[in-house]
N, C-alpha and C. Protein backbone atom coordinates (compact mmCIF):
# COMPACT_ATOMS: atom_id res chain seq x y z
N UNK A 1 19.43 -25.78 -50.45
CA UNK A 1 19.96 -24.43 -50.41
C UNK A 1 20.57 -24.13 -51.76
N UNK A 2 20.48 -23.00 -52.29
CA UNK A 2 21.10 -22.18 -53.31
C UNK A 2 22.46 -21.82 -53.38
N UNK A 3 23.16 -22.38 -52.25
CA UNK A 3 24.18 -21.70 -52.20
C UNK A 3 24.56 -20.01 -51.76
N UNK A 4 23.60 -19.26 -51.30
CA UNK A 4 23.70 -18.52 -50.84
C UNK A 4 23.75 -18.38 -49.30
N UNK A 5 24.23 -16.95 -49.01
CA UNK A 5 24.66 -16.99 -47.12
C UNK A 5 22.93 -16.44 -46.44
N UNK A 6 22.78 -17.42 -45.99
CA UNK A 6 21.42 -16.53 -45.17
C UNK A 6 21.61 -15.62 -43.98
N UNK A 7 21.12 -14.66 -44.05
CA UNK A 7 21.71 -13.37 -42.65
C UNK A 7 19.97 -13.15 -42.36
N UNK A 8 20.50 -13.09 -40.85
CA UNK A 8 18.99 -12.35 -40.02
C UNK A 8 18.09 -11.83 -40.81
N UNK A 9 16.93 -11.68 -40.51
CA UNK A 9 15.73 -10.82 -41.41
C UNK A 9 16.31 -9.76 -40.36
N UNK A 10 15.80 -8.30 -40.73
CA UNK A 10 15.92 -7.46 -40.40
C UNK A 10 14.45 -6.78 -40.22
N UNK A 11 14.36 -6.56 -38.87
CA UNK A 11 12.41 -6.50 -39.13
C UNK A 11 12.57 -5.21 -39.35
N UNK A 12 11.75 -3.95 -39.81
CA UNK A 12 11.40 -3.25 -40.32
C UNK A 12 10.52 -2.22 -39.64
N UNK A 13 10.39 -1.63 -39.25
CA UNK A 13 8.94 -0.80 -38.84
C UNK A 13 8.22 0.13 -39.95
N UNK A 14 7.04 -0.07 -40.03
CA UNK A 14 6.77 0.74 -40.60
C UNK A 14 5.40 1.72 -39.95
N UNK A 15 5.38 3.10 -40.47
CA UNK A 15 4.33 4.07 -39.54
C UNK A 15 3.74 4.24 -40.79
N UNK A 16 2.50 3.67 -40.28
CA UNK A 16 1.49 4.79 -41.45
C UNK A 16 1.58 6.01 -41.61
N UNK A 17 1.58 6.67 -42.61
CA UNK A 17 1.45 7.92 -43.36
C UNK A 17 0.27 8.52 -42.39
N UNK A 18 -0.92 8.44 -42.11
CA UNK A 18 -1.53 8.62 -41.15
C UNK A 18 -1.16 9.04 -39.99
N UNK A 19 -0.84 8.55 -39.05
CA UNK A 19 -0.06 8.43 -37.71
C UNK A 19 0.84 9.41 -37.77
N UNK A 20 1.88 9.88 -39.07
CA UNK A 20 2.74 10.81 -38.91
C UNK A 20 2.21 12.10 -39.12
N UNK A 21 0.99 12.09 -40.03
CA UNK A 21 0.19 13.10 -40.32
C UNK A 21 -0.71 13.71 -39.18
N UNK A 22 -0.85 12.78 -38.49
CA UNK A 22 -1.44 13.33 -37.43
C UNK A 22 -0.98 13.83 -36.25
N UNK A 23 0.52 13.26 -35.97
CA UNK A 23 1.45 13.66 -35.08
C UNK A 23 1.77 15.22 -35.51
N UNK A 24 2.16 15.58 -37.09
CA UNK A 24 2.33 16.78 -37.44
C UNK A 24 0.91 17.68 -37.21
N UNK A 25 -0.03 17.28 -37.37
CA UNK A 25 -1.63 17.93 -37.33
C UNK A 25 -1.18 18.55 -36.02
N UNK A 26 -1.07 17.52 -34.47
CA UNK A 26 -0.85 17.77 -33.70
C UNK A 26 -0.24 18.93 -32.92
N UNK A 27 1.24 18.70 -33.54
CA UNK A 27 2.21 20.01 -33.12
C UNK A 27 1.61 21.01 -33.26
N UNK A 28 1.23 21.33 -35.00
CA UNK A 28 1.31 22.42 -35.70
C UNK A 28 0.17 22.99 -34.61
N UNK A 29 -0.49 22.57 -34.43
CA UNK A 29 -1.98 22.93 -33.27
C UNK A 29 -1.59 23.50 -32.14
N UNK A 30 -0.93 23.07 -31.59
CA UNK A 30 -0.41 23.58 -30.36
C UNK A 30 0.50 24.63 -30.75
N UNK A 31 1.05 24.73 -31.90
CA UNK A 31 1.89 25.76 -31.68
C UNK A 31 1.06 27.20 -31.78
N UNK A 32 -0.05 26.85 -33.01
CA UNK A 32 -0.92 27.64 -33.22
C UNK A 32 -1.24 28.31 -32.33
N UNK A 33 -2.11 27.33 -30.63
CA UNK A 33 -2.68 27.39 -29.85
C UNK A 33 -1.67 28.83 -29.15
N UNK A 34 -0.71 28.51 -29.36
CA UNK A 34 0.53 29.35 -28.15
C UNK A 34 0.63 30.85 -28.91
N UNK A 35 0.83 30.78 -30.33
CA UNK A 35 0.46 31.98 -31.04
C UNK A 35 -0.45 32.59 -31.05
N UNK A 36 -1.97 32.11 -30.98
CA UNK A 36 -2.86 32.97 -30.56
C UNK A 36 -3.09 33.72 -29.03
N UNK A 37 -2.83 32.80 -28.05
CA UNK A 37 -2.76 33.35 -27.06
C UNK A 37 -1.92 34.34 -26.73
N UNK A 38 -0.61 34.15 -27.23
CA UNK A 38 0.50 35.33 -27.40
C UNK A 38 -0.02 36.58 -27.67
N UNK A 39 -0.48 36.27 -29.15
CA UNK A 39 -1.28 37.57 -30.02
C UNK A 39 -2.47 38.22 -28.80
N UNK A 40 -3.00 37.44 -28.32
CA UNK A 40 -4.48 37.95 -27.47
C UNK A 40 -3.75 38.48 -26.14
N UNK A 41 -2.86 38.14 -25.43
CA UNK A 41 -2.34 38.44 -24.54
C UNK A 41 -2.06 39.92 -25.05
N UNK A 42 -1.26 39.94 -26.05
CA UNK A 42 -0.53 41.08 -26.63
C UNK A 42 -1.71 42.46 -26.80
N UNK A 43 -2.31 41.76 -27.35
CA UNK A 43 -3.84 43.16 -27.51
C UNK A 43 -4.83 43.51 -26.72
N UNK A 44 -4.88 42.66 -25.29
CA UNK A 44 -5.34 43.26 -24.73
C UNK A 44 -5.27 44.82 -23.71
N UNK A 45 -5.90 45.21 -23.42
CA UNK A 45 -5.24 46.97 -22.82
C UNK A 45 -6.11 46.75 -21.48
N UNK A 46 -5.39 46.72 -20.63
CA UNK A 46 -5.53 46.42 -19.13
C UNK A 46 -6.13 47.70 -18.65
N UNK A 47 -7.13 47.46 -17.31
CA UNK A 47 -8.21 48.30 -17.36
C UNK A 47 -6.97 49.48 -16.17
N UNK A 48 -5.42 49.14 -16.18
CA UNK A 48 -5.43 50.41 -15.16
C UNK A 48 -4.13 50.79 -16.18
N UNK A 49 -3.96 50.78 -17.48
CA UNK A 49 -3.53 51.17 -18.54
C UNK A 49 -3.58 52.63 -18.68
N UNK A 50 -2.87 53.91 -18.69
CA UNK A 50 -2.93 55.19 -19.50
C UNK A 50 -2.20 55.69 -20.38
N UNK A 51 -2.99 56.34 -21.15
CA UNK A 51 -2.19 57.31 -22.28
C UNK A 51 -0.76 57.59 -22.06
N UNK A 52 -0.59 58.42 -20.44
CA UNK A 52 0.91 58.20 -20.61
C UNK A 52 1.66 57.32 -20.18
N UNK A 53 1.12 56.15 -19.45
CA UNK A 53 1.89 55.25 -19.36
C UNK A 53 1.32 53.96 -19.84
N UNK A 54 1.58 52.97 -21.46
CA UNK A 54 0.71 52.47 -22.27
C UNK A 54 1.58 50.63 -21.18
N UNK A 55 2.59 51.06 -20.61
CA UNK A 55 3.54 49.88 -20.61
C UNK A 55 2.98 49.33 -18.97
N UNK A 56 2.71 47.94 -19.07
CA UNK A 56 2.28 47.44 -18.08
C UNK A 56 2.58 45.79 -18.29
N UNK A 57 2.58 45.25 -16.60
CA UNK A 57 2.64 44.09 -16.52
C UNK A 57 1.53 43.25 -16.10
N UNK A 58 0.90 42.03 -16.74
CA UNK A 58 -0.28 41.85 -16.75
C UNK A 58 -0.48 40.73 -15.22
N UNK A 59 -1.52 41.37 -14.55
CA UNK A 59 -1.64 40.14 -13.32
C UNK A 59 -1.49 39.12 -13.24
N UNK A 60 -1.97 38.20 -14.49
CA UNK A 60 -2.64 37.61 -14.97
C UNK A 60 -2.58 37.06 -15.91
N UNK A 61 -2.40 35.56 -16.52
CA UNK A 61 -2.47 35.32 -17.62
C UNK A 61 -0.58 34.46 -18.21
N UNK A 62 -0.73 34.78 -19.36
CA UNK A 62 0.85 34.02 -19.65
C UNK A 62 1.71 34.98 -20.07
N UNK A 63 2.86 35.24 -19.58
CA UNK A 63 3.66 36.13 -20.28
C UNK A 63 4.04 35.57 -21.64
N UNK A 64 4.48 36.70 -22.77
CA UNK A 64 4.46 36.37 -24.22
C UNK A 64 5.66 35.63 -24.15
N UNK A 65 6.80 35.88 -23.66
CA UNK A 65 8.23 34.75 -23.57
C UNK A 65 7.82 33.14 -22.68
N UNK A 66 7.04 33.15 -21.97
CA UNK A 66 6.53 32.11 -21.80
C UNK A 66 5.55 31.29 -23.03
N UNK A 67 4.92 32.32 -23.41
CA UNK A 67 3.76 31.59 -24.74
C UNK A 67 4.63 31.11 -25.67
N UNK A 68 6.35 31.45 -26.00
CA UNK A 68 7.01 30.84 -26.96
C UNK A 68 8.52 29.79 -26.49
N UNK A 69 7.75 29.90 -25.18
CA UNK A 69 8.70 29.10 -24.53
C UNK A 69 8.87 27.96 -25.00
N UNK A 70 10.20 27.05 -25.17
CA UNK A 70 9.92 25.64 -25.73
C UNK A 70 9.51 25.07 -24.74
N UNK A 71 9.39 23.53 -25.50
CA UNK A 71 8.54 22.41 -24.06
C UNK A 71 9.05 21.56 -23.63
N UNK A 72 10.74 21.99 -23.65
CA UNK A 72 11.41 21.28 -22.63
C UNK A 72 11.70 22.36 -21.81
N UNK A 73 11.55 23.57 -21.60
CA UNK A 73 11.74 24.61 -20.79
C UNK A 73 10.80 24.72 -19.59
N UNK A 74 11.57 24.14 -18.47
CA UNK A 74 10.43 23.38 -17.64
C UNK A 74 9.72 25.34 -16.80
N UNK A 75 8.35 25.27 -16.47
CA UNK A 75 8.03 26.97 -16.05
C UNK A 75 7.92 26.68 -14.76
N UNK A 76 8.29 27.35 -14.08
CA UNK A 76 8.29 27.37 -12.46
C UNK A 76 6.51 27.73 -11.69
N UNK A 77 6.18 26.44 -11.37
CA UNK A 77 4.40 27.10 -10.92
C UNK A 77 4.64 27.83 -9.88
N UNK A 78 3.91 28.39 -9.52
CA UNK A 78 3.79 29.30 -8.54
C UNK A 78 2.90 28.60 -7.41
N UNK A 79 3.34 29.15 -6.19
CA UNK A 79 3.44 28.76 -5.18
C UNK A 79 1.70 28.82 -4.36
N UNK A 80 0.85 28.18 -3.76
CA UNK A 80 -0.01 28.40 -3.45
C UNK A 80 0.06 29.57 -2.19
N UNK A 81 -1.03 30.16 -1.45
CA UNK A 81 -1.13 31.07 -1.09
C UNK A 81 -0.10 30.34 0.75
N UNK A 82 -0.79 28.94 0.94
CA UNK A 82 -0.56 28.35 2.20
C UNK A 82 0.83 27.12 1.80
N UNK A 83 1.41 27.61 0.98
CA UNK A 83 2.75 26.95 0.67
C UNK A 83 3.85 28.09 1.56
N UNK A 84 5.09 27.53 2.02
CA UNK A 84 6.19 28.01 2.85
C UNK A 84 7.41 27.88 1.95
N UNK A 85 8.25 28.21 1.65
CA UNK A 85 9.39 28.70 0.88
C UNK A 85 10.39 27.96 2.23
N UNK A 86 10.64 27.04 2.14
CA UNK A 86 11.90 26.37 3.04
C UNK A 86 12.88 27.02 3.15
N UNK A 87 13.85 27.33 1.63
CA UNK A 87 14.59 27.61 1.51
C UNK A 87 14.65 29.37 2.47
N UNK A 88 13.92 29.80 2.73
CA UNK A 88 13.98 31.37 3.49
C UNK A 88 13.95 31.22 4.91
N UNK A 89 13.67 29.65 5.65
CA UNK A 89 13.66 29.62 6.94
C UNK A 89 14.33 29.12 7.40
N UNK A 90 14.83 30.15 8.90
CA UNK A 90 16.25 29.46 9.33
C UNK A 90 15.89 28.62 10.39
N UNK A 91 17.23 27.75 11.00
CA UNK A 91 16.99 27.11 11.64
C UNK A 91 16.53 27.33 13.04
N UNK A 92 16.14 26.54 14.12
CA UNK A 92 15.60 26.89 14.93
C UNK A 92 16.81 26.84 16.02
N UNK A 93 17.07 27.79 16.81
CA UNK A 93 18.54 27.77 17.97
C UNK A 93 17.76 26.18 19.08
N UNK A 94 18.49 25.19 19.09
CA UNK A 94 18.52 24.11 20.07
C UNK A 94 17.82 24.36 21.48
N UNK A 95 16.65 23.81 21.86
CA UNK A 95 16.16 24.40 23.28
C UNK A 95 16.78 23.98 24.55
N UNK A 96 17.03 24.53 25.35
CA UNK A 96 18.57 24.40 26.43
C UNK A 96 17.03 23.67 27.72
N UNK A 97 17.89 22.99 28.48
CA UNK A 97 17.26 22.56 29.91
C UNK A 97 18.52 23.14 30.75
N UNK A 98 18.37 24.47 32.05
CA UNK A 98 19.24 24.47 32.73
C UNK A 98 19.28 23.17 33.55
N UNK A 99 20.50 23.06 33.65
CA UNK A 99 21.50 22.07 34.84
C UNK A 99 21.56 22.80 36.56
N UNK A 100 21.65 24.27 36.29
CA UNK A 100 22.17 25.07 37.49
C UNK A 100 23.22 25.47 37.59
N UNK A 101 23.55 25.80 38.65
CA UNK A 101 25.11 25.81 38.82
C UNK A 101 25.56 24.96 39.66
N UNK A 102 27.28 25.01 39.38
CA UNK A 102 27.63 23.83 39.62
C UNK A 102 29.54 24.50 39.56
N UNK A 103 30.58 23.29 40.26
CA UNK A 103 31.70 23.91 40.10
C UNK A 103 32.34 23.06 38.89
N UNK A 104 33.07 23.49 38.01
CA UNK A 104 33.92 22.67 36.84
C UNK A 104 35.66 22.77 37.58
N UNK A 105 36.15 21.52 37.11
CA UNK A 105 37.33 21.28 37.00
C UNK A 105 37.56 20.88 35.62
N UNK A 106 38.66 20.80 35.45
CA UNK A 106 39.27 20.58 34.30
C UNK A 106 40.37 18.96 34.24
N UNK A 107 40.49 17.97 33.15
CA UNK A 107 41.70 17.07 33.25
C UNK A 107 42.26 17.30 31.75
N UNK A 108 43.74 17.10 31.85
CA UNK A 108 44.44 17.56 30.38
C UNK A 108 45.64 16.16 29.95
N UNK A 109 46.75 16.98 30.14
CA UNK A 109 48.11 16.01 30.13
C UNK A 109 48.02 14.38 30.68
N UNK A 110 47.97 14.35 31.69
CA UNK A 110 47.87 13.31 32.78
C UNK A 110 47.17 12.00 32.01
N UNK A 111 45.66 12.48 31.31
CA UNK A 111 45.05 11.48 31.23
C UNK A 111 44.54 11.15 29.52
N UNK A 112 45.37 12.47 28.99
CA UNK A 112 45.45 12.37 27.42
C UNK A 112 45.99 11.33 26.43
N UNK A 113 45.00 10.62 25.82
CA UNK A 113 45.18 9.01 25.17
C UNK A 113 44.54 7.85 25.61
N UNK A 114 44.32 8.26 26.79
CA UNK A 114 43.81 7.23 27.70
C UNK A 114 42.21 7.03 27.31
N UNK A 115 41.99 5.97 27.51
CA UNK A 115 40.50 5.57 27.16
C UNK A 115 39.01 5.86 28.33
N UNK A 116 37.88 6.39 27.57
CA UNK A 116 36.58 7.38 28.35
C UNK A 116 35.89 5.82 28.84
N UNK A 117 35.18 6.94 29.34
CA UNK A 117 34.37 5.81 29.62
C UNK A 117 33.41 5.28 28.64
N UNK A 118 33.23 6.08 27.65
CA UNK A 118 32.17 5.51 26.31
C UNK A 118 33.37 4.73 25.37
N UNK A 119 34.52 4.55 25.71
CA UNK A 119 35.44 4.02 24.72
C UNK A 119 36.48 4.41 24.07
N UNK A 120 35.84 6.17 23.60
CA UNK A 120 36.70 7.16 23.00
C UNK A 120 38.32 7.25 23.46
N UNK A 121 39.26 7.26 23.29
CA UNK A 121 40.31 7.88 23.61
C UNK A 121 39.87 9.59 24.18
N UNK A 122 40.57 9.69 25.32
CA UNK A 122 40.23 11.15 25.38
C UNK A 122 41.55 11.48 24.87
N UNK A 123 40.97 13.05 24.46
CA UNK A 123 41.82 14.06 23.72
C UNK A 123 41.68 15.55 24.50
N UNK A 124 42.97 16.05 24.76
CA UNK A 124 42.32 17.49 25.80
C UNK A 124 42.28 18.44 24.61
N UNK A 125 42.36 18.16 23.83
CA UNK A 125 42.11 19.72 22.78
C UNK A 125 41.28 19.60 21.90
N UNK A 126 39.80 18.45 22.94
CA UNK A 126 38.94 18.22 22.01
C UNK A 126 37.71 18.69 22.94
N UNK A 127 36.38 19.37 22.46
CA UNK A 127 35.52 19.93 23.34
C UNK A 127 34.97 18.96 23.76
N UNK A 128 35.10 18.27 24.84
CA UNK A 128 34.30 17.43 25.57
C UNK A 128 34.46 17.63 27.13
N UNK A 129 33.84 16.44 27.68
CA UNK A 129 33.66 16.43 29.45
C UNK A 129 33.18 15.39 29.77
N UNK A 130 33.54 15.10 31.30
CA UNK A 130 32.86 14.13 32.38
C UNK A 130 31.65 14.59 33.24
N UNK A 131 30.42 13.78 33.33
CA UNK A 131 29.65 14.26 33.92
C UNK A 131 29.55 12.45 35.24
N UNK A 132 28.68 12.85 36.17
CA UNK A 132 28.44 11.50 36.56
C UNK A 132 27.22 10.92 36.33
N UNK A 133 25.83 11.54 35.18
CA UNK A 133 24.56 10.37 34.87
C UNK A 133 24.29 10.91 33.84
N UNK A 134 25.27 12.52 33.71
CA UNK A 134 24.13 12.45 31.39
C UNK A 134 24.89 12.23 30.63
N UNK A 135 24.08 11.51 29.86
CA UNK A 135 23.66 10.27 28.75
C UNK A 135 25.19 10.95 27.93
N UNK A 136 25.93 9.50 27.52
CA UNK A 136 27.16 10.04 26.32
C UNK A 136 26.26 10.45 25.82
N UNK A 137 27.24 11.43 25.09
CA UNK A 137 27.04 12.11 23.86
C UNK A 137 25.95 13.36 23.96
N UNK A 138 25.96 13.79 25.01
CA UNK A 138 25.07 14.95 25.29
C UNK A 138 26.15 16.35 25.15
N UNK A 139 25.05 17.19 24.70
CA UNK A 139 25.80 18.36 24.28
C UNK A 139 25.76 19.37 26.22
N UNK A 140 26.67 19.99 26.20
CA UNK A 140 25.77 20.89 27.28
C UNK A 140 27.07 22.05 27.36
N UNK A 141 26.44 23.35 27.30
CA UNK A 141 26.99 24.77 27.62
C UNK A 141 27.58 24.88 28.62
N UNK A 142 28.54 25.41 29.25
CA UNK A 142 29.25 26.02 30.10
C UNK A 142 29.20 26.82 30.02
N UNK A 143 29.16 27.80 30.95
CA UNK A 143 29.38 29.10 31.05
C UNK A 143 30.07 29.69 32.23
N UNK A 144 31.14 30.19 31.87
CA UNK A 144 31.64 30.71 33.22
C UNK A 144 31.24 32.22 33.39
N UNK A 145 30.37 32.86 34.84
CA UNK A 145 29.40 33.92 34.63
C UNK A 145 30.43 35.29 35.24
N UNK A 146 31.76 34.30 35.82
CA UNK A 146 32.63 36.05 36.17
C UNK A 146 33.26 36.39 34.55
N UNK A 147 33.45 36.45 33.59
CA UNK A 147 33.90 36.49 32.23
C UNK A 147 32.66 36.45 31.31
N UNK A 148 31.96 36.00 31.82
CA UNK A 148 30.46 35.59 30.42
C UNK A 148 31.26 34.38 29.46
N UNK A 149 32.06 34.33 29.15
CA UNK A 149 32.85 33.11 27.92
C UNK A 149 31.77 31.49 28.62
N UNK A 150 31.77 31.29 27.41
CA UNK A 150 31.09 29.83 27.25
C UNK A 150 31.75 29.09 26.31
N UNK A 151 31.15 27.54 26.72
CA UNK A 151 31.86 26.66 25.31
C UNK A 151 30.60 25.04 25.36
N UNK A 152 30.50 24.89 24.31
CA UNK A 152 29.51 23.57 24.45
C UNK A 152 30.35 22.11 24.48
N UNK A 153 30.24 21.75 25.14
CA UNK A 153 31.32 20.23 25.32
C UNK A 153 30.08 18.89 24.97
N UNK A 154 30.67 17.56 24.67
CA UNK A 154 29.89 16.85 24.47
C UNK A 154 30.86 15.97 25.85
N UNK A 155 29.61 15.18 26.19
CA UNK A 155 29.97 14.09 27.55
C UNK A 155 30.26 13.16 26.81
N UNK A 156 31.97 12.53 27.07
CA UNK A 156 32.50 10.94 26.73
C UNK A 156 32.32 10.49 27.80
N UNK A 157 32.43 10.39 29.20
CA UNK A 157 33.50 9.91 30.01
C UNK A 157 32.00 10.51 31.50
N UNK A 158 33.10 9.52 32.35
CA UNK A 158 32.14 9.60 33.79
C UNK A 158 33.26 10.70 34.95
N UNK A 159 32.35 11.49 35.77
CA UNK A 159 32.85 11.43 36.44
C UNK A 159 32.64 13.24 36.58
N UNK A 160 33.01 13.96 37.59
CA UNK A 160 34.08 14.17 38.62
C UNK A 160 34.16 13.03 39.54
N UNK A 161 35.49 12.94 40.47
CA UNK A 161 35.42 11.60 41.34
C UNK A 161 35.63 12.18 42.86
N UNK A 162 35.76 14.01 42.81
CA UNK A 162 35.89 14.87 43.64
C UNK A 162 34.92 15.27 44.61
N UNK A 163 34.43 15.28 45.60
CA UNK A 163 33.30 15.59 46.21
C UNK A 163 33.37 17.43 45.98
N UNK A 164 31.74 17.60 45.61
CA UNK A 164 32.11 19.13 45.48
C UNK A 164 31.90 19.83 43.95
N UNK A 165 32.85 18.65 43.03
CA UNK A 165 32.69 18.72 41.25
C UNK A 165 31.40 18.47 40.63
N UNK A 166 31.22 19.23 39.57
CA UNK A 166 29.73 18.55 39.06
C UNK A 166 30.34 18.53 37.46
N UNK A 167 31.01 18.70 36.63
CA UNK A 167 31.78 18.21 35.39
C UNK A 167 33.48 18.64 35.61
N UNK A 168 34.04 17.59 34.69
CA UNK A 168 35.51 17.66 33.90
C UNK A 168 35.01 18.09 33.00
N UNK A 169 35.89 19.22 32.48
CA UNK A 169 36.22 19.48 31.45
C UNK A 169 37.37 19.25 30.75
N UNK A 170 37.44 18.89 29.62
CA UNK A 170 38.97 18.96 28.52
C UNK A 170 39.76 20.09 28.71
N UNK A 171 41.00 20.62 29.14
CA UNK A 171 42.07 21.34 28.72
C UNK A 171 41.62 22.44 27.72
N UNK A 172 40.98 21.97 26.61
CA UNK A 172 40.49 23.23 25.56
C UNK A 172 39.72 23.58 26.27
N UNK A 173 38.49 23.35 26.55
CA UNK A 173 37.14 23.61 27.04
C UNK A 173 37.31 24.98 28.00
N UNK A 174 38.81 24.37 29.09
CA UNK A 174 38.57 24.92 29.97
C UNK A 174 39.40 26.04 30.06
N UNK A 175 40.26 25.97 28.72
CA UNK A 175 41.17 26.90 28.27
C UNK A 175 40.42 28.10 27.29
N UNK A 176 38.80 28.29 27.19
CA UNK A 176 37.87 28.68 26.50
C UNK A 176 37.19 29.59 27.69
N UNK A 177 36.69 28.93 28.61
CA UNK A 177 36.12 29.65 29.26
C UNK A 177 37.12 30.47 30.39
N UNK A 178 38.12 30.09 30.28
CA UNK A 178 39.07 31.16 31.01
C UNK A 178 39.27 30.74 33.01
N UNK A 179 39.29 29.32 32.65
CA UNK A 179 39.40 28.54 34.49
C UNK A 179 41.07 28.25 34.16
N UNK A 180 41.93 27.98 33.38
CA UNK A 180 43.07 27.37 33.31
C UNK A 180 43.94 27.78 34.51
N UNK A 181 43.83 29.03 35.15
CA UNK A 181 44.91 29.54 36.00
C UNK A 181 44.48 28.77 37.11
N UNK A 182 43.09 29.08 37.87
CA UNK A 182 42.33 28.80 38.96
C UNK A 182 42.15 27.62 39.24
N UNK A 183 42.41 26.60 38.14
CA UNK A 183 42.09 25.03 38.02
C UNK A 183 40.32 24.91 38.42
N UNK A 184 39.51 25.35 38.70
CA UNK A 184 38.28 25.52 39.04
C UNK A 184 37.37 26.32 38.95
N UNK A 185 36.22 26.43 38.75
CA UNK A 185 35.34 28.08 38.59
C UNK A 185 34.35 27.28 38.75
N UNK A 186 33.07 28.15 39.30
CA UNK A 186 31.45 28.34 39.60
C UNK A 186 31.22 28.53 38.15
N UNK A 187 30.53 27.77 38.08
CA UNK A 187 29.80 28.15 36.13
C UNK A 187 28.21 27.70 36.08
N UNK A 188 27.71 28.28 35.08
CA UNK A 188 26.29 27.46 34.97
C UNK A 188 26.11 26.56 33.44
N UNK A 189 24.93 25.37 33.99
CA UNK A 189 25.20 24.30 32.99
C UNK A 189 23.79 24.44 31.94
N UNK A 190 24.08 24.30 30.96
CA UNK A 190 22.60 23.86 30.21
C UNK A 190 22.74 22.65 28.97
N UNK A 191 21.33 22.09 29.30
CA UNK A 191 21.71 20.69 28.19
C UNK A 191 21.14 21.35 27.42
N UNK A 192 21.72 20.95 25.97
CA UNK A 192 21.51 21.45 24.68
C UNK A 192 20.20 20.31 24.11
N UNK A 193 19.15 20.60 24.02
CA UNK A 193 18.66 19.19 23.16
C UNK A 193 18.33 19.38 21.73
């Protein structure tokens, strides 16, 4: 050794003069390409064009702010004829299975904290109910039909244990459809699916 410090080679790249020449060939081409079409777009005179009205929008073809659009300016394609626009369709309302009718009671205070039969703690100022065979977690309408007022409850819990009952309802629920005084009402049921 010479006594000198040896440090990394430093590799280098190098581009042929070529390669860059042709990358520029490239651009300049395309840009060309976008200028002529611009220009041709621009001079043509559309066949439903008149004297007094020279100003028109073309069916067809590229608009001139598009022809100088840059090319990170992403262009929105257009939509085929049998394409659907999602975003414009609403949802579909839930298809109901009537239940019938049936009488509701209501449980509130008494049994508030206390554990459902799916596990839940019940809560009375929460929209739910007891049924005695549909499935937790089913949605289903009430309706009480002397008032019209309805409310959708979800099933935690089992039960009426009353001969006669066909759901409990929560305290809210039943403070919704307007039974709170009567403790009971004729209502009709529908499962939400």
């Amino acid at each position: 050794m010479d006594g000198r410090i040896s440090s990394p080679r430093k590799r280098r790249f190098v581009v042929p003069f070529s390669v860059i020449a042709l990358l520029a060939a490239s651009a300049a081409g395309q840009a060309q390409d976008r200028v002529e079409l611009a220009a041709s777009a621009a001079t043509e005179v559309p066949a439903n064009a008149t004297a007094a009205n020279p100003a028109f929008v073309p069916d067809e073809g590229i608009a001139l702010e598009e022809a100088f659009a840059p090319y990170d300016t992403p262009i929105e394609p257009a939509l085929p004829d049998h394409a659907v626009d999602i975003t414009t369709i609403e949802p579909a309302a839930p298809a109901t299975t009537s239940l019938g009718m049936g009488v509701a009671s209501y449980y509130g205070r008494r049994f508030h904290g206390r554990r459902t039969a799916n596990g839940e703690r019940f809560d009375m100022n929460a929209m739910t109910a007891a049924h005695r065979t549909l499935p937790f977690g089913t949605r289903v309408r009430v309706t009480n039909p002397r008032n019209g007022r309805s409310v959708v409850v979800r099933i935690n819990d089992r039960g009426p244990f009353v001969g006669g009952r066909t759901i409990d309802l929560s305290r809210a629920a039943a403070t919704q459809i307007g039974m709170i005084s009567s403790g009971h009402a004729r209502v009709e049921l529908e499962r939400l699916d």
